[in-house]
Every structure is written in C-alpha cells, then in structure tokens.
PDB file of N, CA and C in Angstrom:
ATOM      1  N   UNK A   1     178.458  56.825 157.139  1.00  0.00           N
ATOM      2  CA  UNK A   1     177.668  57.960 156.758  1.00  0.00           C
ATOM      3  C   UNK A   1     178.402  59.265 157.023  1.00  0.00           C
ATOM      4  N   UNK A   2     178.860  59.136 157.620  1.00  0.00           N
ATOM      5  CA  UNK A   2     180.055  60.599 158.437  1.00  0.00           C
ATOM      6  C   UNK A   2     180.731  60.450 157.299  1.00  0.00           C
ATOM      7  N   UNK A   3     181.647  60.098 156.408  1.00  0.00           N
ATOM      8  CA  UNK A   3     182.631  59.954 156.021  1.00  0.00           C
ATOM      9  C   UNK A   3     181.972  60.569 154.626  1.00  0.00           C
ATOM     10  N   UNK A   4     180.743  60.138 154.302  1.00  0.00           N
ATOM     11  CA  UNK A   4     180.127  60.542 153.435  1.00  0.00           C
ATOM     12  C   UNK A   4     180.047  62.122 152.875  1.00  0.00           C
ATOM     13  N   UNK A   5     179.298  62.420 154.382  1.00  0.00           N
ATOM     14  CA  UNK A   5     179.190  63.882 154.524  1.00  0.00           C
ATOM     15  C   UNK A   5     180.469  64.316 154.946  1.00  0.00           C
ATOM     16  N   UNK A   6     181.664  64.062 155.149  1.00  0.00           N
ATOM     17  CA  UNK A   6     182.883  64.966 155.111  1.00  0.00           C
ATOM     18  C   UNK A   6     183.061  65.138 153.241  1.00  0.00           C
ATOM     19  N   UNK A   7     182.997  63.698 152.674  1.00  0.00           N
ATOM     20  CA  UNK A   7     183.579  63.757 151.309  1.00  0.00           C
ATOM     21  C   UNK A   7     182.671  64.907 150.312  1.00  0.00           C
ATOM     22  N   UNK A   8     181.319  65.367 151.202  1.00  0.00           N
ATOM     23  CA  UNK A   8     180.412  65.987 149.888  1.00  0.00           C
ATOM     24  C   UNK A   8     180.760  67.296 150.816  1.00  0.00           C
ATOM     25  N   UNK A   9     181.097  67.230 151.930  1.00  0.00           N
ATOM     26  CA  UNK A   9     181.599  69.008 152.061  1.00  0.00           C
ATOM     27  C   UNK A   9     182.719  69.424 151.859  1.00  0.00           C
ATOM     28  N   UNK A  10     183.811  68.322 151.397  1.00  0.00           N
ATOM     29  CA  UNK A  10     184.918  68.714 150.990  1.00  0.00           C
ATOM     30  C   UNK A  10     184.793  69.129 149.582  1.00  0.00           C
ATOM     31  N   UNK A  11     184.276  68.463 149.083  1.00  0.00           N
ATOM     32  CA  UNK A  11     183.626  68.122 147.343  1.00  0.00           C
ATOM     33  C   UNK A  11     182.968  69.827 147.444  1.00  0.00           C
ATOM     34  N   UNK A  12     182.257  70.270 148.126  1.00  0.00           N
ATOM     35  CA  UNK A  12     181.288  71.721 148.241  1.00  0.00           C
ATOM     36  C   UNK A  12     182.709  72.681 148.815  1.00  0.00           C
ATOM     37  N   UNK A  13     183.449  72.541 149.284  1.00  0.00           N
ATOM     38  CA  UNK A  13     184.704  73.788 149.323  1.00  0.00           C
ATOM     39  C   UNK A  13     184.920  73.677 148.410  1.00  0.00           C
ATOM     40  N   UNK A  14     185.759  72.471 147.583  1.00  0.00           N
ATOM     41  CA  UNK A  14     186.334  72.661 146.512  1.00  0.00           C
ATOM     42  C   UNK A  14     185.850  73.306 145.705  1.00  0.00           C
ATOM     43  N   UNK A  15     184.537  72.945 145.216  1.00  0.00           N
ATOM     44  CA  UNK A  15     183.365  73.986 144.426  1.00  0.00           C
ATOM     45  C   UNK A  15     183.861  75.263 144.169  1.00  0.00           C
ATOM     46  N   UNK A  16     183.372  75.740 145.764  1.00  0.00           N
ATOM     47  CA  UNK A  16     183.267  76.936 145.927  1.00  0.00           C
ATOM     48  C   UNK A  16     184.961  77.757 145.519  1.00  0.00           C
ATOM     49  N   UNK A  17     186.090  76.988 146.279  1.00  0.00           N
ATOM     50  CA  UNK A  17     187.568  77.624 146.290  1.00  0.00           C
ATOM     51  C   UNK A  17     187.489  77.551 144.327  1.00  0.00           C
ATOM     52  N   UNK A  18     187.130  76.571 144.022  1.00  0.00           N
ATOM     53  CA  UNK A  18     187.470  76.856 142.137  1.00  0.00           C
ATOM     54  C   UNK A  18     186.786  77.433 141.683  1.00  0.00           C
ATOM     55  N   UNK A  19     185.519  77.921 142.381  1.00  0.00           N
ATOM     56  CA  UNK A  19     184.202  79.258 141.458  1.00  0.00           C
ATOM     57  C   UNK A  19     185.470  80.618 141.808  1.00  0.00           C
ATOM     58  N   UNK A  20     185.666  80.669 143.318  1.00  0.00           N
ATOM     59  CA  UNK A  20     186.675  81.844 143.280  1.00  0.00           C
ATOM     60  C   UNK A  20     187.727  82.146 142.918  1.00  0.00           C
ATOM     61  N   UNK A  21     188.628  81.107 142.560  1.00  0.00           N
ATOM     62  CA  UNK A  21     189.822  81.130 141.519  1.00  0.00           C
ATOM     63  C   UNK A  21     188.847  80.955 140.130  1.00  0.00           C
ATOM     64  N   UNK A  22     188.280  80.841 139.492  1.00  0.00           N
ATOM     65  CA  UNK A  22     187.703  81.345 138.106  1.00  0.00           C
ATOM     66  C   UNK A  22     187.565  82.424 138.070  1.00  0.00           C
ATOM     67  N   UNK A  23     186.199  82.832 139.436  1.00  0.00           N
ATOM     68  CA  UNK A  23     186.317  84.681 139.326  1.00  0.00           C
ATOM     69  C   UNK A  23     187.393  85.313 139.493  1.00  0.00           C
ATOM     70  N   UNK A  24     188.908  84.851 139.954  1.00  0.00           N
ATOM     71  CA  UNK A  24     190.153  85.856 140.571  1.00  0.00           C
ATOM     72  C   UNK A  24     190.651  85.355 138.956  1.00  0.00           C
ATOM     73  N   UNK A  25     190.435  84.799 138.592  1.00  0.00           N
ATOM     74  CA  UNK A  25     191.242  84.498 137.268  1.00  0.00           C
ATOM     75  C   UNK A  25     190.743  85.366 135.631  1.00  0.00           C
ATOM     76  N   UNK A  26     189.302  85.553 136.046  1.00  0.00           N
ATOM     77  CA  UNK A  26     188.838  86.375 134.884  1.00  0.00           C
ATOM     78  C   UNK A  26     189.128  88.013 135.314  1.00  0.00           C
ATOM     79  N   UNK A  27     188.937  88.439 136.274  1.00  0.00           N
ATOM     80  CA  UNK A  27     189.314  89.464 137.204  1.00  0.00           C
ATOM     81  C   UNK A  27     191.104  90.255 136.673  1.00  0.00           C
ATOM     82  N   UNK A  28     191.852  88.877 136.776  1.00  0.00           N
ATOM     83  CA  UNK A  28     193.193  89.014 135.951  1.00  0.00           C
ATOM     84  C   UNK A  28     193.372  89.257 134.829  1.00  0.00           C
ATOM     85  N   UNK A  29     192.447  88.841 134.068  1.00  0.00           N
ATOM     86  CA  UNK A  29     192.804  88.211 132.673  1.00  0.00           C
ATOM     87  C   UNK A  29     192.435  89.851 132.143  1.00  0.00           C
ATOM     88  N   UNK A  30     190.793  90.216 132.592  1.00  0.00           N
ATOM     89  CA  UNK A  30     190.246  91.562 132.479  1.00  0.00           C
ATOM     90  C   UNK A  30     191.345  92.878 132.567  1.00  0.00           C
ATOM     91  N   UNK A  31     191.683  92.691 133.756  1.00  0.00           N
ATOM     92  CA  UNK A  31     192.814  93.619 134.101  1.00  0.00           C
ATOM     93  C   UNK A  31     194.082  93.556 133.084  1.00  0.00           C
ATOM     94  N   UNK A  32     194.747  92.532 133.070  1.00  0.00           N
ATOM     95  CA  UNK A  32     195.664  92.172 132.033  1.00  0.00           C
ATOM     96  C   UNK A  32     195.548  93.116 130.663  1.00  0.00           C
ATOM     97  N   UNK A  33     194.713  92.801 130.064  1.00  0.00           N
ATOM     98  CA  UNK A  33     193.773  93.243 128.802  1.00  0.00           C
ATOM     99  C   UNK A  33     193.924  94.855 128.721  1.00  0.00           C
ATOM    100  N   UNK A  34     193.387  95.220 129.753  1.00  0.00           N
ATOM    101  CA  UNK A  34     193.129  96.462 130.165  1.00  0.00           C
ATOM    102  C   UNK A  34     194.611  97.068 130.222  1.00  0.00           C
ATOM    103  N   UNK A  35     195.144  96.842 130.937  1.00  0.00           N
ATOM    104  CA  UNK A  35     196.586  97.287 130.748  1.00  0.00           C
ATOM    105  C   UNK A  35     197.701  97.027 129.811  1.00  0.00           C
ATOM    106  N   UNK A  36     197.056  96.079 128.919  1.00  0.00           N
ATOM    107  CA  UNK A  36     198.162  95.771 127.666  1.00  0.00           C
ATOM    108  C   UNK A  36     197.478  96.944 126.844  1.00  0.00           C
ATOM    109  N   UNK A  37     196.112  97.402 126.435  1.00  0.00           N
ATOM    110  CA  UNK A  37     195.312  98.193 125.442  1.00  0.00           C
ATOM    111  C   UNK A  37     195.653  99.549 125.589  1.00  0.00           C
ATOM    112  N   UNK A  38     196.158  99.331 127.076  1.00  0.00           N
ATOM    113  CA  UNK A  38     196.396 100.645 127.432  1.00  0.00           C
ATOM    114  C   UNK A  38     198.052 101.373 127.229  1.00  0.00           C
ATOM    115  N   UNK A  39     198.591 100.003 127.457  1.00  0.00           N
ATOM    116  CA  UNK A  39     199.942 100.180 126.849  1.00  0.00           C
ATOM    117  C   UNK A  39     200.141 100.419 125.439  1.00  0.00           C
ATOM    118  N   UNK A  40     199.548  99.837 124.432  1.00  0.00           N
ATOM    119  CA  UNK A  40     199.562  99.854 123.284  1.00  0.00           C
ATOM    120  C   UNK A  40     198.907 100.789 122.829  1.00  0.00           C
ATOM    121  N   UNK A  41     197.740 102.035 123.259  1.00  0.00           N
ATOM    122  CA  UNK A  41     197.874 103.040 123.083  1.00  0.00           C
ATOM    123  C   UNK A  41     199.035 104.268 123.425  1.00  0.00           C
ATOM    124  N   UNK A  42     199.520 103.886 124.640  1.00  0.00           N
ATOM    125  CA  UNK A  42     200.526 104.836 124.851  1.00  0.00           C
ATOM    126  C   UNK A  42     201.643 104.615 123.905  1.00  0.00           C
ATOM    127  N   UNK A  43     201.961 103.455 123.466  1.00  0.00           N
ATOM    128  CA  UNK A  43     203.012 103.233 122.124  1.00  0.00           C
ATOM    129  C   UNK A  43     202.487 104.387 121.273  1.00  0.00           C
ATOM    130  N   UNK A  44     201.274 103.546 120.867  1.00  0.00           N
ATOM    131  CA  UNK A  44     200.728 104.560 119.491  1.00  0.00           C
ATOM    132  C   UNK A  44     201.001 106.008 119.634  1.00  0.00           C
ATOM    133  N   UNK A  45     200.577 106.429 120.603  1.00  0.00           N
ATOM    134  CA  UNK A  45     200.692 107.978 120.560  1.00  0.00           C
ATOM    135  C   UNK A  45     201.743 108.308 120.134  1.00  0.00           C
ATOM    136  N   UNK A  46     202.547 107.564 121.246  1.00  0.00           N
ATOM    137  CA  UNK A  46     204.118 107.990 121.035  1.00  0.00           C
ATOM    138  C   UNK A  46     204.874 107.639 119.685  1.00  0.00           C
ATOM    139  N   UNK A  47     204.366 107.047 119.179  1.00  0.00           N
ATOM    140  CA  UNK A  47     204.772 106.408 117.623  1.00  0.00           C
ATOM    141  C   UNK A  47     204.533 107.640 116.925  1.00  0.00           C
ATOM    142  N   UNK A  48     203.239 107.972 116.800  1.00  0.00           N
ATOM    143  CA  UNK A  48     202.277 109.145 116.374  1.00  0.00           C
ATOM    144  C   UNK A  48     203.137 110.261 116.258  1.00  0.00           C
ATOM    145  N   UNK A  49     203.564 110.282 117.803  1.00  0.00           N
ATOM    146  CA  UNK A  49     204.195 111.622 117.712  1.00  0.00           C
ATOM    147  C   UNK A  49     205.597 111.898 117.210  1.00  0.00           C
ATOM    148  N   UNK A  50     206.325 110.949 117.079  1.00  0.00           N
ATOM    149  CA  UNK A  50     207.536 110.873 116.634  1.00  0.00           C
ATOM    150  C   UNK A  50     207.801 110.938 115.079  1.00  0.00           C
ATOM    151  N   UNK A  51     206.643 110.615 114.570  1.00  0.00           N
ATOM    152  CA  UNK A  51     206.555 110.068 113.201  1.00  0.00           C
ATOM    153  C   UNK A  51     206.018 111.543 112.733  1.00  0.00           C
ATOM    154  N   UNK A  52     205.334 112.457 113.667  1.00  0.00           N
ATOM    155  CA  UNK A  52     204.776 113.807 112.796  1.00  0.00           C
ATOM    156  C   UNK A  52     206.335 114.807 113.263  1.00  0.00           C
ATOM    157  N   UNK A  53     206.902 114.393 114.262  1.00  0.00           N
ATOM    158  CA  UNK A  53     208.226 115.296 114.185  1.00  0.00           C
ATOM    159  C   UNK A  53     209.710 114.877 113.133  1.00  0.00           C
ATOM    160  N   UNK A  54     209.397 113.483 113.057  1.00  0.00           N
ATOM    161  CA  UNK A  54     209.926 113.383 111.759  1.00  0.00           C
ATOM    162  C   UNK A  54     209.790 113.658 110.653  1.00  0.00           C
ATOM    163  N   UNK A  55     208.458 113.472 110.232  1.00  0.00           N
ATOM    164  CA  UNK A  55     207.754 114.011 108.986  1.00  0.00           C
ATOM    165  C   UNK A  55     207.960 115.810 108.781  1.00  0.00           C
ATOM    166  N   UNK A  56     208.256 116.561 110.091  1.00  0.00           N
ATOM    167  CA  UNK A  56     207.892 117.763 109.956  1.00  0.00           C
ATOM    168  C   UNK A  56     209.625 117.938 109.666  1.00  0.00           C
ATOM    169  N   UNK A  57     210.543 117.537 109.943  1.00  0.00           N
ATOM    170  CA  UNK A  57     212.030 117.638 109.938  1.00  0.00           C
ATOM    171  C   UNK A  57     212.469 117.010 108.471  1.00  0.00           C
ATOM    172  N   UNK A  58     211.638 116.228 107.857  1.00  0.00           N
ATOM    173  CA  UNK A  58     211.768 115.866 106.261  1.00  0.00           C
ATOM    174  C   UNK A  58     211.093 117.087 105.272  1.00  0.00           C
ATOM    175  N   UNK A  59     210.027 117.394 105.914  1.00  0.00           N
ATOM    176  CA  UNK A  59     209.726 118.699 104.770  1.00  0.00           C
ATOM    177  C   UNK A  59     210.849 119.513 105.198  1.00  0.00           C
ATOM    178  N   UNK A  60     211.347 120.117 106.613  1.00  0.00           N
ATOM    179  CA  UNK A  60     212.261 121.086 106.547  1.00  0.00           C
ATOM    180  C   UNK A  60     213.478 120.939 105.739  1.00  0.00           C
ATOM    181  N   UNK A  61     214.244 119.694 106.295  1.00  0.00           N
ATOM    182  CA  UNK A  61     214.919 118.876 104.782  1.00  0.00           C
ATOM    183  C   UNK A  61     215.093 119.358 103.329  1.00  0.00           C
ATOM    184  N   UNK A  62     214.132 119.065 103.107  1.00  0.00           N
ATOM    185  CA  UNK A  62     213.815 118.971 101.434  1.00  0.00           C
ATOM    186  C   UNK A  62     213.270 120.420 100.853  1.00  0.00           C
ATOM    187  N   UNK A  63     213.047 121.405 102.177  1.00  0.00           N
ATOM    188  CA  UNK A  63     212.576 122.959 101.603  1.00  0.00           C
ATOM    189  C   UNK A  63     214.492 123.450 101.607  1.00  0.00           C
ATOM    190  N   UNK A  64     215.310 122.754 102.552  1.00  0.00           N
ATOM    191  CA  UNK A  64     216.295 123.542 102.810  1.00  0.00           C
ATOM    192  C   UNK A  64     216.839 123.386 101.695  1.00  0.00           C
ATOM    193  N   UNK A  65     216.897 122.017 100.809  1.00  0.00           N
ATOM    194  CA  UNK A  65     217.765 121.075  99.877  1.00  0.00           C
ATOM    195  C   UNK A  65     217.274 121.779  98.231  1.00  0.00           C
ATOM    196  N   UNK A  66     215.522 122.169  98.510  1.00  0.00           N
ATOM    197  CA  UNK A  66     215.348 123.059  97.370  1.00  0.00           C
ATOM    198  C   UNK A  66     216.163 124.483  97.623  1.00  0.00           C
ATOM    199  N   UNK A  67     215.856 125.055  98.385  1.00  0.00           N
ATOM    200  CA  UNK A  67     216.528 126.228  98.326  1.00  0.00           C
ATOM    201  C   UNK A  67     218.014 126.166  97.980  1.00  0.00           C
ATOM    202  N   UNK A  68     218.721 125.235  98.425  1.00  0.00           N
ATOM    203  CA  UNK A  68     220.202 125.000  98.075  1.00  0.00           C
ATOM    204  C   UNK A  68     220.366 124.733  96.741  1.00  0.00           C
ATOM    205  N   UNK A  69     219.642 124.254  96.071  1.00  0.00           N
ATOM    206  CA  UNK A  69     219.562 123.989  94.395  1.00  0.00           C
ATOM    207  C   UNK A  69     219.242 124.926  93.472  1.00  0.00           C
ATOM    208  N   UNK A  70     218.185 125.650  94.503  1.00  0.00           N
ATOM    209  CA  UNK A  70     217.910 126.656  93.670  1.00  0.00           C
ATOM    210  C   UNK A  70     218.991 127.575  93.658  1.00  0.00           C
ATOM    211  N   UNK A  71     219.785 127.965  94.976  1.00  0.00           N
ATOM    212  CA  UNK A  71     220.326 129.060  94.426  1.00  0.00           C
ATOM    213  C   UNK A  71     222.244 128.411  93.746  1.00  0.00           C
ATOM    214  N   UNK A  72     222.194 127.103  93.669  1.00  0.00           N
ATOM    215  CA  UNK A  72     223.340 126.531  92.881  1.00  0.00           C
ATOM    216  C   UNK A  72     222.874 127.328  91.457  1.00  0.00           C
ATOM    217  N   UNK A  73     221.947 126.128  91.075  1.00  0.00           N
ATOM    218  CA  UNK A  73     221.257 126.844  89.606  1.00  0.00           C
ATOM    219  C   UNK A  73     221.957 127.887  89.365  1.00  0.00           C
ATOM    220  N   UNK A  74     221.130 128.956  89.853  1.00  0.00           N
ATOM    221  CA  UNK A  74     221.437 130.424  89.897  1.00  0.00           C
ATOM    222  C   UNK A  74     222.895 131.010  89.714  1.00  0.00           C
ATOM    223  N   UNK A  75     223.835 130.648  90.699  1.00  0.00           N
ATOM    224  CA  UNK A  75     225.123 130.495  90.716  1.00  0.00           C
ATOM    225  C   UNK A  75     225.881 130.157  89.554  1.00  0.00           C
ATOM    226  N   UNK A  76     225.486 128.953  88.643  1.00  0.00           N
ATOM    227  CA  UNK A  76     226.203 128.061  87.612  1.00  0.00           C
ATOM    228  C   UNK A  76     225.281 128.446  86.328  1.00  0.00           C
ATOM    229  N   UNK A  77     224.472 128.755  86.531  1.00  0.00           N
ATOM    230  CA  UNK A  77     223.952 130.112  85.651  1.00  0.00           C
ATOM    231  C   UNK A  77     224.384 131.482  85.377  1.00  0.00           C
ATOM    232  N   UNK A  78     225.223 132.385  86.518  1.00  0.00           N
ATOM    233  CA  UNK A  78     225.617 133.642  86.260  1.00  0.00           C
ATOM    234  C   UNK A  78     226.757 132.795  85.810  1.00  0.00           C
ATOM    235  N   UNK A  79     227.426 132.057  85.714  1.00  0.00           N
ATOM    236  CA  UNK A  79     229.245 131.741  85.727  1.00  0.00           C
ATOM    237  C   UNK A  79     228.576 131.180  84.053  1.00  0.00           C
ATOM    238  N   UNK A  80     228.151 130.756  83.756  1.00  0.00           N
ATOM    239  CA  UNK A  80     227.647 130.469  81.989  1.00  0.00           C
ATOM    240  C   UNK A  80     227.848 131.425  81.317  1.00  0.00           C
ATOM    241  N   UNK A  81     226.629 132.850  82.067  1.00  0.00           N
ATOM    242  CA  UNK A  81     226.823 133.746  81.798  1.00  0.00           C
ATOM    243  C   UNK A  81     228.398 134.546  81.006  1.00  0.00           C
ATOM    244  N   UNK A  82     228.644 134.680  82.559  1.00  0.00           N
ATOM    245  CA  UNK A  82     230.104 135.725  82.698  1.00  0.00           C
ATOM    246  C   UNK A  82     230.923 134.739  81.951  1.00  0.00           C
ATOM    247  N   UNK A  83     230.886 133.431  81.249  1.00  0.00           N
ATOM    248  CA  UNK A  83     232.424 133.030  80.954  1.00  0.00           C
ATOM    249  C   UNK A  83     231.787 131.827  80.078  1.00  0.00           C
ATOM    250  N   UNK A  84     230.672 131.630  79.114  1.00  0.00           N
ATOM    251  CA  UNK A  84     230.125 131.068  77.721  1.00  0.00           C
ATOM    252  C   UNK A  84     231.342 130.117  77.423  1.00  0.00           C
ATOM    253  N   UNK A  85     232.238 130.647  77.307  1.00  0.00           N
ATOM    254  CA  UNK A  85     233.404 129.615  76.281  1.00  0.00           C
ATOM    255  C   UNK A  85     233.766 128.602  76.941  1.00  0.00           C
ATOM    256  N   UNK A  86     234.098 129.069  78.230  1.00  0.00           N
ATOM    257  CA  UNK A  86     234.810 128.095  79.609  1.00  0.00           C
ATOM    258  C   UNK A  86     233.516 127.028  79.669  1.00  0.00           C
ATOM    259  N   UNK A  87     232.019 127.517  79.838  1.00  0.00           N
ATOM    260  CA  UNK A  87     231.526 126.844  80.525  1.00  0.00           C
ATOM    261  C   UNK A  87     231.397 125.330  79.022  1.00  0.00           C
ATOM    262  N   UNK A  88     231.102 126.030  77.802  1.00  0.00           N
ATOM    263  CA  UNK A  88     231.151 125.025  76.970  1.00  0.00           C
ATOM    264  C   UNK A  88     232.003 124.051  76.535  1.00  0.00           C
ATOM    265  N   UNK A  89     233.193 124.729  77.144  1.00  0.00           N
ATOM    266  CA  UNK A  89     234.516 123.694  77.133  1.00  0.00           C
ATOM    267  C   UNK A  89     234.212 122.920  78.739  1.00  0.00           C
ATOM    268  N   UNK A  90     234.042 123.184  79.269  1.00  0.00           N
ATOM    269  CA  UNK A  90     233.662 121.959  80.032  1.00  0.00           C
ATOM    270  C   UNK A  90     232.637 121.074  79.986  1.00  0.00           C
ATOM    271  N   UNK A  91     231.500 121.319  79.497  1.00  0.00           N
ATOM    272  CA  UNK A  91     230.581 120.475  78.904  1.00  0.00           C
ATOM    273  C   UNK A  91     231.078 119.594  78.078  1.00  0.00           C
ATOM    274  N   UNK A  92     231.162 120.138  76.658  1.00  0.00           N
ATOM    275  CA  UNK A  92     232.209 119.065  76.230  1.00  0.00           C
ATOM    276  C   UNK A  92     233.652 118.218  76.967  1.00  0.00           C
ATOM    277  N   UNK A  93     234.338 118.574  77.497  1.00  0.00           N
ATOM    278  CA  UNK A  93     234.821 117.471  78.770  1.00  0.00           C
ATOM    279  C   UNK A  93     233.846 116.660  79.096  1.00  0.00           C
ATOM    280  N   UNK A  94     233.490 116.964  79.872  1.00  0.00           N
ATOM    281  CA  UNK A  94     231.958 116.342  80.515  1.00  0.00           C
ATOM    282  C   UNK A  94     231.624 114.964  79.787  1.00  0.00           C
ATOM    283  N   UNK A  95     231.127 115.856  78.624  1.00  0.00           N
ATOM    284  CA  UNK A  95     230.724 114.434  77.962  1.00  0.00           C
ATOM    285  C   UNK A  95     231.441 113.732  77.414  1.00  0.00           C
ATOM    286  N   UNK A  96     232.831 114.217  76.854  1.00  0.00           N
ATOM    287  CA  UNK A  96     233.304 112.938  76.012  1.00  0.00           C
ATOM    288  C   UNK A  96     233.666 112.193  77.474  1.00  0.00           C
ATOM    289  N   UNK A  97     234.508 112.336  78.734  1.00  0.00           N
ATOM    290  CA  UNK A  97     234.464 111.963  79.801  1.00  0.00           C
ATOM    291  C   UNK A  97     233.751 110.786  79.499  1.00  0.00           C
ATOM    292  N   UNK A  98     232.344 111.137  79.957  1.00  0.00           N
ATOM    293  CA  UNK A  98     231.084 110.188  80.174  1.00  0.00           C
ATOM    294  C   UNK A  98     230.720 109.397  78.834  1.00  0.00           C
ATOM    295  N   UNK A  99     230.958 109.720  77.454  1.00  0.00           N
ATOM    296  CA  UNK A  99     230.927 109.182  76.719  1.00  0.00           C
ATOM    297  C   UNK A  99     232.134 108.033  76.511  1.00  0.00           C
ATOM    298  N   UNK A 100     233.426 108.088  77.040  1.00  0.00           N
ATOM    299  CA  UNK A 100     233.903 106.917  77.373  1.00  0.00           C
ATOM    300  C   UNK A 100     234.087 105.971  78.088  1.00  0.00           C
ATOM    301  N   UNK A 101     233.312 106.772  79.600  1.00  0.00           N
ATOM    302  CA  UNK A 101     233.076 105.744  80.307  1.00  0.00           C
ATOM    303  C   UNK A 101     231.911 104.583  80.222  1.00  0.00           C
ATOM    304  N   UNK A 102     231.140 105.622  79.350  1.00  0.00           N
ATOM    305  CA  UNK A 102     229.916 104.676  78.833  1.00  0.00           C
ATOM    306  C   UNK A 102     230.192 103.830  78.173  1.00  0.00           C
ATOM    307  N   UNK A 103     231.234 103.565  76.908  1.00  0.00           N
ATOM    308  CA  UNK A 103     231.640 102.878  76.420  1.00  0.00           C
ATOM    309  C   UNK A 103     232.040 101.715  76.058  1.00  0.00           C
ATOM    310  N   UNK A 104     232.574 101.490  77.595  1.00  0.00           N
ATOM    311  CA  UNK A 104     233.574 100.238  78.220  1.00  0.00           C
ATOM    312  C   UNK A 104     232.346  99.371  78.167  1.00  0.00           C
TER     313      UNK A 104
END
C-alpha cells in the first residue's frame, strides 16, 4: 500500500512539474511572438524609411536628368540655328550611317 501511495504522489508531481513546464512553455512561445512582431516592425519601418529616401533621391535624379536635357535641347537648337547647313549635313551622315547599319 506504501508503494502505492509513493507511485500516485510521484504520478501528482509529475502532473504538477508538466502543468508548469506547459505554463513556462506558452509564457515562451508568447514572448517569442512578441519579440519576433516586434522585430519585424522595426524592419518595416526601417524598410519604409529607406525606400522614401530612395524614392526622394530618384525624383531628384530624374528632375536633375530633365533639366540636363532640357538645356542640351536648347544648346543643339541654338547650334541648328547659328550653322543650318552643318547641322543638315550631319543629319544626313547620321542617317545614311544608320541606314546601313540597318541594313546588314
């Protein structure tokens, strides 16, 4: 009978030691969670933010790249101007150029 009641109070720790490793284990798991969500917002932000200072360095980009075109234009426009014959003799270059390379 002794042996009995050792085996059902050993049987009743065990119980109890695996109810408290379940609770230390959801306790983890909770926490875990919590600090991955939390990590993965701090990515995001930081994603966030990198991606609007990139974005803001591509419009600067592409305002600088218009302005550079525009004032080429402008440039290869007065030289049309000031020198008509030259510029049409190079056009024609130009194209027969490209018209024989098209060719091949």
């Amino acid at each position: 009978m002794n042996a009995a009641k050792n085996t059902d109070n050993d049987f009743n720790a065990l119980r109890d030691d695996l109810a408290a490793l379940k609770g230390d284990m959801a306790s983890l798991i909770s926490h875990m969670s919590d600090r991955a969500a939390s990590g993965a917002q701090s990515a995001a932000n930081g994603a966030q933010s990198a991606l609007g200072m990139m974005d803001e360095r591509a419009r600067d980009a592409l305002r600088s790249a218009t302005a550079e075109g525009d004032r080429a234009v402008k440039a290869m426009g007065q030289k049309v101007e000031e020198q008509p014959v030259t510029a049409l003799l190079i056009a024609l270059g130009i194209g027969y150029i490209g018209g024989r390379l098209l060719a091949r």
